[in-house]
N, C-alpha and C. Protein backbone atom coordinates (compact mmCIF):
# COMPACT_ATOMS: atom_id res chain seq x y z
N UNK A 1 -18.41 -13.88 -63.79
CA UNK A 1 -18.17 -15.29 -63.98
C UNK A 1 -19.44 -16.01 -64.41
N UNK A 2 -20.52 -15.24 -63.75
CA UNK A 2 -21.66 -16.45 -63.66
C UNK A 2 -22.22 -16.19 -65.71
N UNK A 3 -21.47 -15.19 -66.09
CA UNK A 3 -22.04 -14.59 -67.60
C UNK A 3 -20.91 -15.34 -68.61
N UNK A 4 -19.83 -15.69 -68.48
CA UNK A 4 -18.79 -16.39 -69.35
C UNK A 4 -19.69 -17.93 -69.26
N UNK A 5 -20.22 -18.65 -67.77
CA UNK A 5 -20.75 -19.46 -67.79
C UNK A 5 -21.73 -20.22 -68.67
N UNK A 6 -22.74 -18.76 -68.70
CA UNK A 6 -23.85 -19.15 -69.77
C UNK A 6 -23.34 -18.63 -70.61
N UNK A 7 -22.48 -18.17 -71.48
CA UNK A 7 -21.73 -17.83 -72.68
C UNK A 7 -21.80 -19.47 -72.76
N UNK A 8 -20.64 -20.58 -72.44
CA UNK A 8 -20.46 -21.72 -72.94
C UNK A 8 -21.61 -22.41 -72.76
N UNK A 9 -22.37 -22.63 -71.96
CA UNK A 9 -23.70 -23.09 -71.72
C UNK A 9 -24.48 -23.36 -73.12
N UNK A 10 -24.88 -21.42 -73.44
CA UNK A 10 -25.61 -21.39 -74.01
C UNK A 10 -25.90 -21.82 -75.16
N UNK A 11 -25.21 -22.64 -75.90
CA UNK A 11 -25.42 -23.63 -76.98
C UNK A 11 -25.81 -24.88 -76.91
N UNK A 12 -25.59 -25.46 -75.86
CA UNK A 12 -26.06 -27.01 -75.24
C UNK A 12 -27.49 -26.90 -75.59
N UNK A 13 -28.58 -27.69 -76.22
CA UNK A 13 -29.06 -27.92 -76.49
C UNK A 13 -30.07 -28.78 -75.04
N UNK A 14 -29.26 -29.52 -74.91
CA UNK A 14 -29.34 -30.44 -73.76
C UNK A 14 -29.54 -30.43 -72.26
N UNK A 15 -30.86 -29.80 -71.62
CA UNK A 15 -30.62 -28.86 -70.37
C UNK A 15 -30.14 -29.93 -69.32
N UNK A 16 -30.15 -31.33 -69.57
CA UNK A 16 -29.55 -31.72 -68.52
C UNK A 16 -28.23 -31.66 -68.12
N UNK A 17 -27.60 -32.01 -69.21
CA UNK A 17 -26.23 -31.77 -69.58
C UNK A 17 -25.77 -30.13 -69.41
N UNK A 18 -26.55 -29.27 -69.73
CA UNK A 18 -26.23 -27.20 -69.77
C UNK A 18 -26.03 -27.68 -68.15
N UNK A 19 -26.88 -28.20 -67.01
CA UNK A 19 -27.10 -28.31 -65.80
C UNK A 19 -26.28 -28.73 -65.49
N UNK A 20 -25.90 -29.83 -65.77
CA UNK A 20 -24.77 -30.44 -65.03
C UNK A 20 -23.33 -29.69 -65.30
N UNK A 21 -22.90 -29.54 -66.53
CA UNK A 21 -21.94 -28.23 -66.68
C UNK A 21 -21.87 -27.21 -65.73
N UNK A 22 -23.16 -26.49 -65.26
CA UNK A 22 -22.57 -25.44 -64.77
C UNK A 22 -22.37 -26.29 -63.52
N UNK A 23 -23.09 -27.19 -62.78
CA UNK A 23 -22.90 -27.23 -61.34
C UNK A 23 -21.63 -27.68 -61.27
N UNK A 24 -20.90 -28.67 -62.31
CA UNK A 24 -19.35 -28.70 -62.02
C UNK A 24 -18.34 -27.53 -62.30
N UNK A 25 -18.85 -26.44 -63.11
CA UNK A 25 -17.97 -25.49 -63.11
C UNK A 25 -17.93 -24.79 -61.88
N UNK A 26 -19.08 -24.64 -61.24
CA UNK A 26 -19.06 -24.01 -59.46
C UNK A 26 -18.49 -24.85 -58.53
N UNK A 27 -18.56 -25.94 -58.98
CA UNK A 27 -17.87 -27.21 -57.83
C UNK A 27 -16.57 -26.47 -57.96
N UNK A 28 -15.84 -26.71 -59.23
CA UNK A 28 -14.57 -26.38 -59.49
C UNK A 28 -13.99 -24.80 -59.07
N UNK A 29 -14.93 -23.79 -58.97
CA UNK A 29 -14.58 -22.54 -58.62
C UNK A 29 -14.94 -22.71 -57.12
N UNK A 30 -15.98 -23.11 -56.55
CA UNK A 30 -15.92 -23.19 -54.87
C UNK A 30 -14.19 -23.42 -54.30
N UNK A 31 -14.01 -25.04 -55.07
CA UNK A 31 -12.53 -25.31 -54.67
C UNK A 31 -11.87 -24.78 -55.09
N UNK A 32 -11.41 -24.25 -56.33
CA UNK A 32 -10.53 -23.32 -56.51
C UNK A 32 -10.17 -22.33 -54.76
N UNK A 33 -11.32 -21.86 -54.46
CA UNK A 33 -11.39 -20.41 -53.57
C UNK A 33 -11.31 -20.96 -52.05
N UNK A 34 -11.75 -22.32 -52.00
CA UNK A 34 -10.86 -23.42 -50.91
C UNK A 34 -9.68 -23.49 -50.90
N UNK A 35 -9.02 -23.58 -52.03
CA UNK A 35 -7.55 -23.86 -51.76
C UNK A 35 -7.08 -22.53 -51.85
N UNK A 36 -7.31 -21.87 -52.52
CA UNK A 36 -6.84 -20.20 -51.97
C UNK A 36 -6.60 -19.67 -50.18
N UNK A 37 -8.21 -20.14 -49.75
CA UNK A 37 -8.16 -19.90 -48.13
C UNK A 37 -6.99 -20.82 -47.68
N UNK A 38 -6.91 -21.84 -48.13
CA UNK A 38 -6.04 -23.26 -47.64
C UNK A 38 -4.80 -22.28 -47.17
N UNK A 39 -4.19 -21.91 -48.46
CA UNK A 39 -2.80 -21.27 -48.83
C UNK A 39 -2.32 -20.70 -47.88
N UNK A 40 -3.84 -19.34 -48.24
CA UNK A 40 -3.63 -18.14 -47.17
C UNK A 40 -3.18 -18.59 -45.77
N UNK A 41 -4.28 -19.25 -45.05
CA UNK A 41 -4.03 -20.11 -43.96
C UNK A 41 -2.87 -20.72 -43.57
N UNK A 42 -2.09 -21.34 -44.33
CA UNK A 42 -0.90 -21.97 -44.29
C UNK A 42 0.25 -21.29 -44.27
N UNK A 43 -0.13 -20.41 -44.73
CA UNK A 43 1.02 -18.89 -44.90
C UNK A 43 1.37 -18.32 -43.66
N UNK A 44 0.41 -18.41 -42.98
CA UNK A 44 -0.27 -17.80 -41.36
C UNK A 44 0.43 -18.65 -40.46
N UNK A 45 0.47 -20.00 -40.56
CA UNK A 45 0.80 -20.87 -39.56
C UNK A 45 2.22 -21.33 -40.12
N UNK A 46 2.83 -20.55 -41.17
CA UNK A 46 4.16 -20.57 -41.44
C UNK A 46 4.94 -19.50 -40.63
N UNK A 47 4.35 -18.26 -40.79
CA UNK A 47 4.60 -17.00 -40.30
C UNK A 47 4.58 -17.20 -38.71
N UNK A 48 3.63 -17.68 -38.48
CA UNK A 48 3.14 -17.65 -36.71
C UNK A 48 4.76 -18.93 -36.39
N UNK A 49 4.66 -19.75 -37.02
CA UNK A 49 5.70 -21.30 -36.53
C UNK A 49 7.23 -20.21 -36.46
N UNK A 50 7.44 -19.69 -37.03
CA UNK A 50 8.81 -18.23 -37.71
C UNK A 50 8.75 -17.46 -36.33
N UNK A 51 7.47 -16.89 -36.04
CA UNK A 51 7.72 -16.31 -34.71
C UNK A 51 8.06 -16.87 -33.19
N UNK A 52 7.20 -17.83 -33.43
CA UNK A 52 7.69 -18.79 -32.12
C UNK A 52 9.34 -18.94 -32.25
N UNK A 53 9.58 -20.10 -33.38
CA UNK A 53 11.29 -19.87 -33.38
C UNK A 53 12.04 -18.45 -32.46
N UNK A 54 12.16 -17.94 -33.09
CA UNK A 54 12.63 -16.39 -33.11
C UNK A 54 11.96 -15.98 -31.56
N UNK A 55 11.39 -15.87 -30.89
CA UNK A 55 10.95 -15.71 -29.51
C UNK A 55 11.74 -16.82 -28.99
N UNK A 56 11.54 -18.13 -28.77
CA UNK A 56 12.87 -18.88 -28.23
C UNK A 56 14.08 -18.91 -28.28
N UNK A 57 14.71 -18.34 -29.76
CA UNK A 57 15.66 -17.76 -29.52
C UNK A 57 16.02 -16.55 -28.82
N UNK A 58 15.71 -16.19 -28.65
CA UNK A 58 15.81 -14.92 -28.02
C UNK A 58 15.25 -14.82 -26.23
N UNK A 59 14.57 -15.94 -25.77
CA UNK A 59 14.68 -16.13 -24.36
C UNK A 59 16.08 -16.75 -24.23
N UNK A 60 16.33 -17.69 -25.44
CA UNK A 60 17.48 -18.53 -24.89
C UNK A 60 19.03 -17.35 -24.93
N UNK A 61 18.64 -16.95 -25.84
CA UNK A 61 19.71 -15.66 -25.63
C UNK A 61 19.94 -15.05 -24.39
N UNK A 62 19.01 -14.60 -23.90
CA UNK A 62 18.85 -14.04 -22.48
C UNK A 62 18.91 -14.75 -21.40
N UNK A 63 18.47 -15.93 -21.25
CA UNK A 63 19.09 -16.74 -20.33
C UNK A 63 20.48 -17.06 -20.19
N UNK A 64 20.96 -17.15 -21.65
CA UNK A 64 22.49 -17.23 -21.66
C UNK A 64 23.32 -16.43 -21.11
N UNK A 65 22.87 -14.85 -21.28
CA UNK A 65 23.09 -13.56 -20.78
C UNK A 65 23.31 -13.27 -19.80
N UNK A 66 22.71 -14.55 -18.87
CA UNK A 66 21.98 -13.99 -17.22
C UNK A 66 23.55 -14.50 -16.61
């Protein structure tokens, strides 16, 4: 990644501007890989919320049972 970077970079003339380019292209890939974890994470506490359900059902089953 960091080589496609200075691929587009490397014509800027302008190092303040080459500079500021890349630091927003890393801004933008940090978050990118934030909202990835986000996802993942959310996936987790979808899955985990699915199990709880499903365990209460299933006491309440058994209580019913009794």
């Amino acid at each position: 990644m960091r080589n496609t970077i200075d691929k587009i970079t490397r014509d800027l003339n302008n190092i303040e501007l080459r500079d500021t380019l890349d630091y927003v292209v890393m801004a933008l890939l940090d978050t990118q890989n934030q909202i990835i974890k986000a996802s993942g994470i959310m996936e987790v506490v979808k899955r985990e919320e699915e199990a709880k359900a499903k365990i209460r059902e299933l006491r309440m089953r058994k209580v019913s049972n009794e």
